[in-house]
N, C-alpha and C. Protein backbone atom coordinates (compact mmCIF):
# COMPACT_ATOMS: atom_id res chain seq x y z
N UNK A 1 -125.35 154.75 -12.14
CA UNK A 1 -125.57 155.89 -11.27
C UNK A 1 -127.02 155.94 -10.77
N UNK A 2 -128.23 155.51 -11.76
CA UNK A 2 -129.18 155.60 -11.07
C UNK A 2 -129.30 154.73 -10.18
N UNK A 3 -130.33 154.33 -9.50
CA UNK A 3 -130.63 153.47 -8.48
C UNK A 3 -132.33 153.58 -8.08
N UNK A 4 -132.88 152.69 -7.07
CA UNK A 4 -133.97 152.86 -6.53
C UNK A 4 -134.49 154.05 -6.09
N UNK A 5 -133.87 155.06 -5.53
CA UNK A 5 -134.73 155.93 -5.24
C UNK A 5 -134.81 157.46 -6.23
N UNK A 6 -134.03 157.09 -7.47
CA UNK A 6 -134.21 157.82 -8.56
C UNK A 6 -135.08 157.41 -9.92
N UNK A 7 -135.03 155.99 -10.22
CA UNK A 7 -135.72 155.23 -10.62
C UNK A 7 -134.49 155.48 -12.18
N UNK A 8 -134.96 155.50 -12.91
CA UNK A 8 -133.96 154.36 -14.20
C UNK A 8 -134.02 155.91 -15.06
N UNK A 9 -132.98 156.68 -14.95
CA UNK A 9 -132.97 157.35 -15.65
C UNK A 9 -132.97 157.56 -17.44
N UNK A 10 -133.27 158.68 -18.08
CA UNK A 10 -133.96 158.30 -19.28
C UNK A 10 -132.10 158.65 -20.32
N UNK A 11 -132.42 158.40 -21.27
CA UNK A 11 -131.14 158.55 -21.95
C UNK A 11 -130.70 160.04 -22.84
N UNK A 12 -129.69 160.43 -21.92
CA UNK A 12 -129.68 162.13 -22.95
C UNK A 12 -130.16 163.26 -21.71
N UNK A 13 -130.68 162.26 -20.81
CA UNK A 13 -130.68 163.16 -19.58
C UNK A 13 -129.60 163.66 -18.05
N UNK A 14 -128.77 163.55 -18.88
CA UNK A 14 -127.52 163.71 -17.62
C UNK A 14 -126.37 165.21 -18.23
N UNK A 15 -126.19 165.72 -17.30
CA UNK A 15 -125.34 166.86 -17.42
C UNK A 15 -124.06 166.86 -16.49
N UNK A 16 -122.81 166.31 -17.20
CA UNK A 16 -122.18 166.86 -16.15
C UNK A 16 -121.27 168.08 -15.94
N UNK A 17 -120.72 168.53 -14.90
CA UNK A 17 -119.54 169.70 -14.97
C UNK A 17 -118.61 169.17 -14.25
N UNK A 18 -117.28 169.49 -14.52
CA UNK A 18 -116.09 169.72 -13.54
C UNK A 18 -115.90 170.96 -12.89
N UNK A 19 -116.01 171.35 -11.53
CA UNK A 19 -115.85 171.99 -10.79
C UNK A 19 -114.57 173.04 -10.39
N UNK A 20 -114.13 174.05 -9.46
CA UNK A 20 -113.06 174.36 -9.52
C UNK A 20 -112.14 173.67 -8.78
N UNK A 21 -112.47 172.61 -8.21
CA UNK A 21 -111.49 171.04 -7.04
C UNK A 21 -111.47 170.37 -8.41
N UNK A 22 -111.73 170.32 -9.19
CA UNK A 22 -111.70 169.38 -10.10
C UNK A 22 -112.75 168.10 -10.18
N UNK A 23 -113.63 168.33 -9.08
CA UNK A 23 -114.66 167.23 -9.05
C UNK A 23 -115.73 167.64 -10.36
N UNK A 24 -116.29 166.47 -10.44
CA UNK A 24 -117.16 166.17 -11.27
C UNK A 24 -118.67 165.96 -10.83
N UNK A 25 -119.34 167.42 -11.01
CA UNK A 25 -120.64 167.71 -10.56
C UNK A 25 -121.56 166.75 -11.94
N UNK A 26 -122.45 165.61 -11.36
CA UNK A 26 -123.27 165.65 -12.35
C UNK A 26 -125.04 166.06 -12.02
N UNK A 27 -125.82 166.34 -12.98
CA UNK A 27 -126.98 166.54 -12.82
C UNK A 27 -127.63 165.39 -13.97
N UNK A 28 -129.04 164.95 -13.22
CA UNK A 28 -129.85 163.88 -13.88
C UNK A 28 -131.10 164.81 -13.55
N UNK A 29 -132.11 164.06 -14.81
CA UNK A 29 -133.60 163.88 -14.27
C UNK A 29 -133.78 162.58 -14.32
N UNK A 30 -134.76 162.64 -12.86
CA UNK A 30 -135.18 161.06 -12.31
C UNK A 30 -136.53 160.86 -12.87
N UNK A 31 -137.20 159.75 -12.76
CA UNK A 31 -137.80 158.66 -13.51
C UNK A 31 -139.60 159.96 -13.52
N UNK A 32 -139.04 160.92 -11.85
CA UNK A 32 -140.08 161.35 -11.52
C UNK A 32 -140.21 162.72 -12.28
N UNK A 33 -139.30 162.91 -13.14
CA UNK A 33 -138.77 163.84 -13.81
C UNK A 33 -138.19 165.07 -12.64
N UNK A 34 -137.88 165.10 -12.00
CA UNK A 34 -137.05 165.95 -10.86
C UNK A 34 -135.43 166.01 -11.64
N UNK A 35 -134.58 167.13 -11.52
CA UNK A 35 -133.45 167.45 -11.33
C UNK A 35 -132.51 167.07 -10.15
N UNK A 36 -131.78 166.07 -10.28
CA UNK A 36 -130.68 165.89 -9.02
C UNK A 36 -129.74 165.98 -9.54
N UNK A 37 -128.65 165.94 -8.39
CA UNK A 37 -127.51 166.49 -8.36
C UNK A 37 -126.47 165.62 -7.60
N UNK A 38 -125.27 164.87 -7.74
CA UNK A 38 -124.29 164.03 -7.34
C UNK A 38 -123.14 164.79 -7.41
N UNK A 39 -121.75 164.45 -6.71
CA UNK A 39 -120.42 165.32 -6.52
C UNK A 39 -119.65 164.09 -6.62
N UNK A 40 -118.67 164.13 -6.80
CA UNK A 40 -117.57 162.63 -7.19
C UNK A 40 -116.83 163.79 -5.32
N UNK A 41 -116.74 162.86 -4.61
CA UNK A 41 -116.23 162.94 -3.03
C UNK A 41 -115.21 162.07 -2.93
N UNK A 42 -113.86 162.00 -2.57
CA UNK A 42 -113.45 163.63 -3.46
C UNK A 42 -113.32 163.77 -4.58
N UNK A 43 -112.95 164.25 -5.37
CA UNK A 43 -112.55 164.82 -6.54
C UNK A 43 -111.23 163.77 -7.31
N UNK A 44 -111.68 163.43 -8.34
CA UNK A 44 -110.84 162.08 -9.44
C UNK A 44 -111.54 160.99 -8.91
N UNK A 45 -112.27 160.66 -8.16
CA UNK A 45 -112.08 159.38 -7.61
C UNK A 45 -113.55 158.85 -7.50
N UNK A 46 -113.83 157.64 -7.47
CA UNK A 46 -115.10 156.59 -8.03
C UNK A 46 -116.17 156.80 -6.88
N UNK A 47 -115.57 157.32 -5.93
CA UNK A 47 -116.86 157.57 -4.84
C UNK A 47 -117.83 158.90 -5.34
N UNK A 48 -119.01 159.07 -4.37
CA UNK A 48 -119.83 160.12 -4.63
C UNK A 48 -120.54 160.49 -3.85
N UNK A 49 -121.56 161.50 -3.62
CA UNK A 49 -122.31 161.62 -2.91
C UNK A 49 -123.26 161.42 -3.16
N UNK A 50 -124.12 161.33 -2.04
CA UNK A 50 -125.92 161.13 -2.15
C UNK A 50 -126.45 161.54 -3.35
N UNK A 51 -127.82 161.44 -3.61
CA UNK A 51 -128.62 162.29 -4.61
C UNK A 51 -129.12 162.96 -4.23
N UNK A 52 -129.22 164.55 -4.51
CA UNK A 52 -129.56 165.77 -3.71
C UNK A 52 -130.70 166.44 -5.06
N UNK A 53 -131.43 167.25 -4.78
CA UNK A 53 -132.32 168.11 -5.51
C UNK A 53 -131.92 169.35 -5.14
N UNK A 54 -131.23 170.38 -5.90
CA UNK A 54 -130.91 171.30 -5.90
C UNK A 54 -132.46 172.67 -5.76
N UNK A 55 -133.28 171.91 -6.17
CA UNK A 55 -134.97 172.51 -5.35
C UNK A 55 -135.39 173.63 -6.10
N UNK A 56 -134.65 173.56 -7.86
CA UNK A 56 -135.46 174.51 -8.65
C UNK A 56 -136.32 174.40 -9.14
N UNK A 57 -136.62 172.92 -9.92
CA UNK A 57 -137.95 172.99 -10.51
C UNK A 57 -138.28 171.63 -9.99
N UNK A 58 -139.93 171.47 -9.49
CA UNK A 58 -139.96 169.94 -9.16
C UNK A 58 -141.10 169.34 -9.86
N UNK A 59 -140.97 168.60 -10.55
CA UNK A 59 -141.71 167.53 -11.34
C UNK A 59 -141.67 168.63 -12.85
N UNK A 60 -141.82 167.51 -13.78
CA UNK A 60 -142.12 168.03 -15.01
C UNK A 60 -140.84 168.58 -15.99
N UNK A 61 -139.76 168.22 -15.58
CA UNK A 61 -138.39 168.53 -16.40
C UNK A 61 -138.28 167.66 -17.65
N UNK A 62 -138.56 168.44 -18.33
CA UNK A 62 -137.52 167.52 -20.05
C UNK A 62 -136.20 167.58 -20.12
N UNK A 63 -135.34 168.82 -19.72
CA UNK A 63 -133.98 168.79 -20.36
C UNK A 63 -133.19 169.69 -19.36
N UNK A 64 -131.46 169.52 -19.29
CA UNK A 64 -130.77 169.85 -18.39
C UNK A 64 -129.59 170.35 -19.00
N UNK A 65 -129.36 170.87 -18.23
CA UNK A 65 -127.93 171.47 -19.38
C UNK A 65 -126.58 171.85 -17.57
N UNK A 66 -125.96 171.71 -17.52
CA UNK A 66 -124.64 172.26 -16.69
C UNK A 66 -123.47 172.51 -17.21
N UNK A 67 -122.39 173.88 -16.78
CA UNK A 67 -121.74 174.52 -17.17
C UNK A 67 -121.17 175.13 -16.01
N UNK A 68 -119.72 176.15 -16.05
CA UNK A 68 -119.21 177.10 -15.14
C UNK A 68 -119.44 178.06 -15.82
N UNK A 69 -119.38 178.96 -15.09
CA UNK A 69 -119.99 180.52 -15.06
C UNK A 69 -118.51 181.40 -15.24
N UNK A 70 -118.39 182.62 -15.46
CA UNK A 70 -117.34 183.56 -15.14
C UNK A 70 -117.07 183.97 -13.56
N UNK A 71 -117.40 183.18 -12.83
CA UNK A 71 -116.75 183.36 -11.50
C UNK A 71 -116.56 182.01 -11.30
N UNK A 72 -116.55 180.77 -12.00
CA UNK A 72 -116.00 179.24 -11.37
C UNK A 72 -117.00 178.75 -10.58
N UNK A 73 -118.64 179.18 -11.12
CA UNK A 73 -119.22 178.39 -9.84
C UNK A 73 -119.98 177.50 -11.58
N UNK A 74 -120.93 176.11 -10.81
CA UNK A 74 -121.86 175.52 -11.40
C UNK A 74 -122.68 175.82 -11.23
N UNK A 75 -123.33 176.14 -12.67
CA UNK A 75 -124.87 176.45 -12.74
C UNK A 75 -125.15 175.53 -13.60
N UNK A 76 -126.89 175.17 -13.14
CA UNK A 76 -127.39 174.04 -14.24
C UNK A 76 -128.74 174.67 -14.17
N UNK A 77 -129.17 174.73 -15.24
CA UNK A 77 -130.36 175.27 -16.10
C UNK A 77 -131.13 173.90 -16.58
N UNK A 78 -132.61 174.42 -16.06
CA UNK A 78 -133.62 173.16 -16.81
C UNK A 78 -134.60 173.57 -17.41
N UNK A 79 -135.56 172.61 -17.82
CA UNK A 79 -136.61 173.38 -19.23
C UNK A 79 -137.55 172.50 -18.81
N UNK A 80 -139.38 172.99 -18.28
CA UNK A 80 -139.77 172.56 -17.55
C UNK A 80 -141.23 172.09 -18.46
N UNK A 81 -141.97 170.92 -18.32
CA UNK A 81 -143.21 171.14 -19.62
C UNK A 81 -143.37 172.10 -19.87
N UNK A 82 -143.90 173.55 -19.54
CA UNK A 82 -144.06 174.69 -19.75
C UNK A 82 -143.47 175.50 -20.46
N UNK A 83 -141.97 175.02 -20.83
CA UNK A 83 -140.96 175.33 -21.54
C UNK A 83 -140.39 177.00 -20.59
């Protein structure tokens, strides 16, 4: 999943969720420590989308966590040096 313009992601750093389509939202931190975000397009199936930054915290992420909420949406929570 990683690639060149995420750089080699670290191990223990990936979160994923299943969605209410049934796709499979995952979240990474990249090499730059940034939070991104991928979608399996469509849903069951080996394709995906781009790598997107969902634009909450930028640089400096240790840890990621994703989950659904009580209304069916994805939220992903990060923990930033600062804690």
């Amino acid at each position: 999943m990683d690639d060149g313009s995420t750089g080699t992601f670290l191990v223990g750093t990936l979160a994923p969720a299943v969605d209410h389509a049934g796709a499979v939202n995952l979240f990474a931190i990249s090499a730059h420590n940034d939070i991104l975000h991928t979608r399996q397009a469509p849903p069951g199936t080996a394709t995906w989308t781009g790598w997107s930054t969902p634009g909450i915290i930028k640089g400096g992420v240790r840890a990621v966590a994703a989950g659904i909420d009580g209304d069916d949406h994805v939220v992903v929570v990060g923990t930033d040096t600062g804690l």
